[in-house]
N, C-alpha and C. Protein backbone atom coordinates (compact mmCIF):
# COMPACT_ATOMS: atom_id res chain seq x y z
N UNK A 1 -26.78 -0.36 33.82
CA UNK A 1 -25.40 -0.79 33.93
C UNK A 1 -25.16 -2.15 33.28
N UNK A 2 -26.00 -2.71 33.02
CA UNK A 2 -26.34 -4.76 32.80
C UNK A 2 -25.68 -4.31 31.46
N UNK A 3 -26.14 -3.61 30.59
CA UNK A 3 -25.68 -2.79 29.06
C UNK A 3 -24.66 -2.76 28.91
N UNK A 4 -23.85 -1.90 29.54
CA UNK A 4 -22.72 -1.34 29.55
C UNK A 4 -21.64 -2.20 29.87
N UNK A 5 -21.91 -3.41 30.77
CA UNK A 5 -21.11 -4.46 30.40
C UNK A 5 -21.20 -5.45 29.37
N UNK A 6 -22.24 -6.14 28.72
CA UNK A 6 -22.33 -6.37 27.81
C UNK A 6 -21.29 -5.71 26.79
N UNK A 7 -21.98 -4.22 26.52
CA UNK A 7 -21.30 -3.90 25.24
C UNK A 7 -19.85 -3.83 25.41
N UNK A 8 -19.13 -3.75 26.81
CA UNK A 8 -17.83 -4.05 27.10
C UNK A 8 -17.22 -5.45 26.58
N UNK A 9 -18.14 -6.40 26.82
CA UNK A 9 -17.55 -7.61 26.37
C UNK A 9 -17.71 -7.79 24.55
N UNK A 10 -18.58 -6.97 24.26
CA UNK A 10 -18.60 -7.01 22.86
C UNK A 10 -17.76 -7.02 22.38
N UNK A 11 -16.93 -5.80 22.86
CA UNK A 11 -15.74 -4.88 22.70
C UNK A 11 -15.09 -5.27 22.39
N UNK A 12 -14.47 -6.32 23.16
CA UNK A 12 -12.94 -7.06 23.89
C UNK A 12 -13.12 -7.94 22.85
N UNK A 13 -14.66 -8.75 22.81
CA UNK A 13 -14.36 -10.18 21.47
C UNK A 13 -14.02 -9.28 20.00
N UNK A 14 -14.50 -8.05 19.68
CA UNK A 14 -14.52 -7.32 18.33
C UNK A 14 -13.01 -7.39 18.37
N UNK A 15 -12.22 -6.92 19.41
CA UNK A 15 -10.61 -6.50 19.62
C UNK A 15 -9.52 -7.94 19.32
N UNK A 16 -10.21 -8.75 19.82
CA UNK A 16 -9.74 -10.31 19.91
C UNK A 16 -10.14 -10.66 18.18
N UNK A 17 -11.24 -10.74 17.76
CA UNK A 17 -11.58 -11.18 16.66
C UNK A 17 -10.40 -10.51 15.78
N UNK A 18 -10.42 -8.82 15.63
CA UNK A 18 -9.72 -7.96 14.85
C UNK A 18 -7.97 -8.49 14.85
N UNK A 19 -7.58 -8.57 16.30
CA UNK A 19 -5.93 -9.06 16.44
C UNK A 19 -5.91 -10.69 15.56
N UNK A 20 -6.99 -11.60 15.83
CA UNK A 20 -6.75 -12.58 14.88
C UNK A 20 -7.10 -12.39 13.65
N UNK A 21 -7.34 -11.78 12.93
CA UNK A 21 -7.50 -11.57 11.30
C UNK A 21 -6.18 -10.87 11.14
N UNK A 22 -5.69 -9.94 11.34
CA UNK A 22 -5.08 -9.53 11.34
C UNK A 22 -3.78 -10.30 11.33
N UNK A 23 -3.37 -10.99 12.25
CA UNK A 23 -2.50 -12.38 11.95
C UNK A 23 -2.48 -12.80 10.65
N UNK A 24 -4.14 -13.40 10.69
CA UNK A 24 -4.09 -14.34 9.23
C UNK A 24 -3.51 -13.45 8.18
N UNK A 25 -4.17 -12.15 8.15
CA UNK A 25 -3.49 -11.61 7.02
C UNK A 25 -2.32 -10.96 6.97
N UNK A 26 -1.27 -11.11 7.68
CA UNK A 26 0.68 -11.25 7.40
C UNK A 26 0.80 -12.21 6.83
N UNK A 27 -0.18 -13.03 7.81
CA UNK A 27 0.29 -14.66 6.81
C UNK A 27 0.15 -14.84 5.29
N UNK A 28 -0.47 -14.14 4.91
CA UNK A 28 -0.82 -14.18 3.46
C UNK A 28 0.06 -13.76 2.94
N UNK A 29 0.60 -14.26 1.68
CA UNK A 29 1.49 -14.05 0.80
C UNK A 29 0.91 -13.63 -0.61
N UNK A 30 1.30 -12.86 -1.20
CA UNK A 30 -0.09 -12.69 -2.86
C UNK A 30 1.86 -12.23 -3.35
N UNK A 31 1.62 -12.95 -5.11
CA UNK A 31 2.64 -12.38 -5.66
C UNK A 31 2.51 -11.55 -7.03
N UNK A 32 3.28 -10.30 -7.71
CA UNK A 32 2.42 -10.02 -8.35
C UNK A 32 3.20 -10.46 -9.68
N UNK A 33 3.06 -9.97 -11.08
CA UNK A 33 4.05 -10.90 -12.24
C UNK A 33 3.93 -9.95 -13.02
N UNK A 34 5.14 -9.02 -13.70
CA UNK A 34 5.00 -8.42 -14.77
C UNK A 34 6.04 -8.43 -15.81
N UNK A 35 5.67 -8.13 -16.82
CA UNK A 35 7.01 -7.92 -18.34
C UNK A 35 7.22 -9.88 -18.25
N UNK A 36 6.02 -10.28 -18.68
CA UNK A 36 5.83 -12.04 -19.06
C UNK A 36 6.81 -12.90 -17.73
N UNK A 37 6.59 -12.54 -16.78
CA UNK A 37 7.23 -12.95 -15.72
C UNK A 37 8.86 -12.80 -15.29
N UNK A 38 9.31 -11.83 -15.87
CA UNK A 38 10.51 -11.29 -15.83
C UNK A 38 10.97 -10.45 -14.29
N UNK A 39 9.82 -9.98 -13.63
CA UNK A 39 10.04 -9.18 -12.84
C UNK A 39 8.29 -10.26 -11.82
N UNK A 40 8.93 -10.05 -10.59
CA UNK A 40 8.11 -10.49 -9.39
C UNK A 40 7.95 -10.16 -7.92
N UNK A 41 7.23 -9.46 -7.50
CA UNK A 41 6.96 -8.92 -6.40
C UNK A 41 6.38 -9.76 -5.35
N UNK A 42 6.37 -10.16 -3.78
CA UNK A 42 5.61 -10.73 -3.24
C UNK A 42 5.29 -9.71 -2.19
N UNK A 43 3.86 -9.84 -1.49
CA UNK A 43 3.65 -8.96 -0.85
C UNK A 43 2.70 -9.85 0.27
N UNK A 44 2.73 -9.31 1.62
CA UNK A 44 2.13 -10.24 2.70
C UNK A 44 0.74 -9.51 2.59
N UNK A 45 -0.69 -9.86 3.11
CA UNK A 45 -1.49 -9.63 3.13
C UNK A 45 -1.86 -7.90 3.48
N UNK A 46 -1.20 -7.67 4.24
CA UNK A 46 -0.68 -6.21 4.32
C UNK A 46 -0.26 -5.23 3.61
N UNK A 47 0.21 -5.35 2.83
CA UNK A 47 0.99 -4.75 1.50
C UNK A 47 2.28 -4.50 2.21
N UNK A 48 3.25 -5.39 2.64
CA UNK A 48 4.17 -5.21 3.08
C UNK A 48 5.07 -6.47 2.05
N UNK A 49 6.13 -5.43 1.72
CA UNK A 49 7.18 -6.10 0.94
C UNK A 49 8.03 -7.20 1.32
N UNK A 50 7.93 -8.68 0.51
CA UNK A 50 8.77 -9.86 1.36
C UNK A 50 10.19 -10.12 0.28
N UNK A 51 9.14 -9.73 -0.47
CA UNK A 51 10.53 -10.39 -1.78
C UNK A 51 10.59 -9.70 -3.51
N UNK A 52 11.49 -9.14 -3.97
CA UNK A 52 11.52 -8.91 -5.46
C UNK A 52 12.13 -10.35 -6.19
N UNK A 53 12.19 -10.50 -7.25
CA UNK A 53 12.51 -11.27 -8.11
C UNK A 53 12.43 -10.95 -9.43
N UNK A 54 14.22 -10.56 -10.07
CA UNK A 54 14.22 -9.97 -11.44
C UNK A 54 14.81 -10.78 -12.18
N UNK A 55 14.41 -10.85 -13.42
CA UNK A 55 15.14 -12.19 -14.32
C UNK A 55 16.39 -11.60 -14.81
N UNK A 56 17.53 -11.99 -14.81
CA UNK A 56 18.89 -12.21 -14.49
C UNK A 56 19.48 -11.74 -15.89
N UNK A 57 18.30 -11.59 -17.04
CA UNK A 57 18.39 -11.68 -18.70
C UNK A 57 17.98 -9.81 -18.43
N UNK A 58 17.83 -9.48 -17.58
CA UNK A 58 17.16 -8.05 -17.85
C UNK A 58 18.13 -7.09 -17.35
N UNK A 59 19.17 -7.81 -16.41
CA UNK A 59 19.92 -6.74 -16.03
C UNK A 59 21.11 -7.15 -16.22
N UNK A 60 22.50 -6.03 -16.46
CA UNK A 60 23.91 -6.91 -16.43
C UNK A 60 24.35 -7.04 -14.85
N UNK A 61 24.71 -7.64 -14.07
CA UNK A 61 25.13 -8.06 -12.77
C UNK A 61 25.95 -7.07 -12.41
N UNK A 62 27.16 -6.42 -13.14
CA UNK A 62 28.29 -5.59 -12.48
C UNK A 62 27.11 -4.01 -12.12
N UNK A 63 25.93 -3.40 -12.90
CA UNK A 63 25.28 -2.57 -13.16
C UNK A 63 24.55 -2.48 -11.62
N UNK A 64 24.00 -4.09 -11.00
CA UNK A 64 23.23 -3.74 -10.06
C UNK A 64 23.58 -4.17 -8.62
N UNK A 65 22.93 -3.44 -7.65
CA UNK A 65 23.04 -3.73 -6.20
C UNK A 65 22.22 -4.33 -5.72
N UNK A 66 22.45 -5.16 -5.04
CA UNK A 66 21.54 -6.33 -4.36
C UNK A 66 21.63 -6.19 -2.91
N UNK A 67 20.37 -5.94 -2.63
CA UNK A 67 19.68 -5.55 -1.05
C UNK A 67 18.59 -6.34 -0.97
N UNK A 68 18.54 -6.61 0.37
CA UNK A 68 17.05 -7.62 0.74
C UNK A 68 15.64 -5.94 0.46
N UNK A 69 14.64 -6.65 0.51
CA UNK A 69 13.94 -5.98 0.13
C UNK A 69 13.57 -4.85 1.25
N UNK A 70 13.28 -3.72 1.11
CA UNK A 70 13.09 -2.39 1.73
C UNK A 70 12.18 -2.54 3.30
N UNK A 71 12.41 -2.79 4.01
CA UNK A 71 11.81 -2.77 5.55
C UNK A 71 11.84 -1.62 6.28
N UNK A 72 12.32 -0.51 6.14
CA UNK A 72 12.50 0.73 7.10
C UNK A 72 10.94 1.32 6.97
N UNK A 73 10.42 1.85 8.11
CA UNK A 73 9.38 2.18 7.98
C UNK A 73 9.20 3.34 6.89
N UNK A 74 10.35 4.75 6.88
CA UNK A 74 10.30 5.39 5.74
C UNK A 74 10.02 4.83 3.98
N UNK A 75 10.72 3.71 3.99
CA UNK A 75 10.89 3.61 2.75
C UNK A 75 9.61 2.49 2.07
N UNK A 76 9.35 1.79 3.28
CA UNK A 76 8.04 1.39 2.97
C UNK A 76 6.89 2.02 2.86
N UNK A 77 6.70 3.64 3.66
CA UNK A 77 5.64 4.27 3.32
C UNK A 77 6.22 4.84 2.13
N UNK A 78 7.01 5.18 1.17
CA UNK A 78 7.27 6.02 0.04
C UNK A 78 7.25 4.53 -1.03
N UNK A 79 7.03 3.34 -0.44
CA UNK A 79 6.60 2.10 -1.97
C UNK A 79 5.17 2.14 -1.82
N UNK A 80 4.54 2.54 -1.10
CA UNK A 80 2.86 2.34 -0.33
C UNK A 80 2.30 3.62 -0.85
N UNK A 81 2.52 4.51 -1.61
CA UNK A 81 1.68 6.11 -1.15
C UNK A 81 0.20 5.88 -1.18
N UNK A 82 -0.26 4.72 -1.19
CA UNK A 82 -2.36 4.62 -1.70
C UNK A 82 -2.45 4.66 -0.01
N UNK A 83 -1.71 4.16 1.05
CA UNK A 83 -1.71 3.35 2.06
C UNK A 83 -1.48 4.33 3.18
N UNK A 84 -2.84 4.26 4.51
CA UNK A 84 -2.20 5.40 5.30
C UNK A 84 -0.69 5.07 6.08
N UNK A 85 -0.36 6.25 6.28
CA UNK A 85 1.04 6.00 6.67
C UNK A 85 0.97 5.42 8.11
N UNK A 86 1.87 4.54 8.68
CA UNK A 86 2.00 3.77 9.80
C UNK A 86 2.93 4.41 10.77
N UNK A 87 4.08 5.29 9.91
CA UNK A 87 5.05 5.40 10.68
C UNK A 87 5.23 6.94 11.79
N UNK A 88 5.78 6.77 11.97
CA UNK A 88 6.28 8.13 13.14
C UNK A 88 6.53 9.37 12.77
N UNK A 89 6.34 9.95 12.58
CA UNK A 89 6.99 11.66 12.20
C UNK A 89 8.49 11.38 12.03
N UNK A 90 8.90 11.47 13.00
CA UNK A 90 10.72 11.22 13.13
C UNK A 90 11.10 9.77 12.08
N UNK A 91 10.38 9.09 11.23
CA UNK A 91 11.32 8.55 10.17
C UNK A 91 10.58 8.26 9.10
N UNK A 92 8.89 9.27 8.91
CA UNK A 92 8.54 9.23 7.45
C UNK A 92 8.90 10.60 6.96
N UNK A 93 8.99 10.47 5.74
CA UNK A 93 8.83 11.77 4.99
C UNK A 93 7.81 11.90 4.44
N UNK A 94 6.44 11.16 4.72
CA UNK A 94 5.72 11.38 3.15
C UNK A 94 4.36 12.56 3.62
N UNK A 95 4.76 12.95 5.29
CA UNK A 95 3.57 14.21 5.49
C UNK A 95 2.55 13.60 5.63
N UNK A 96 2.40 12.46 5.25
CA UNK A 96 1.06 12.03 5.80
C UNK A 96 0.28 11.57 7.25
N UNK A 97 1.64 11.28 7.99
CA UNK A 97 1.37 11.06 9.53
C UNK A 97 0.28 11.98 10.05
């Protein structure tokens, strides 16, 4: 039994350790740069979308719609497809749940 608590407490620090990395990495910000810095993506350690950034020379203004960047769990698993899906049956479409 002396074991079996032990490896219980293992447990709990592996669970504790895992919830703090996990932190650190939201915190992370990585950005990515393409077409000579015309276009810019930021993404939190997660691969979760914070911010686009398109150079202003690439598009005409009346042409486009401006939305904060995509947060619904659907639409973030359909920018993600490498990524297992996170979300619920009832608001992905991508079948992968």
């Amino acid at each position: 039994m002396k074991n079996l608590g032990q490896l219980m407490k293992q447990a709990q620090a592996m669970q504790e350790k895992m919830a703090e990395m996990q932190a650190q990495l939201e915190a992370v910000e990585m950005t990515g740069v393409a077409g000579g810095g015309t276009v810019r993506l930021t993404l939190n350690g997660k691969g979760d979308l914070k911010k686009i950034a398109i150079d202003k020379a690439l598009v005409d203004p009346e042409e486009v719609e401006v939305r904060p960047p995509s947060t619904t769990p659907s639409e973030r698993c359909r920018l993600t497809p490498n990524r297992r899906c996170r979300s619920s049956p009832a608001v992905c479409s991508c079948r992968a749940v």
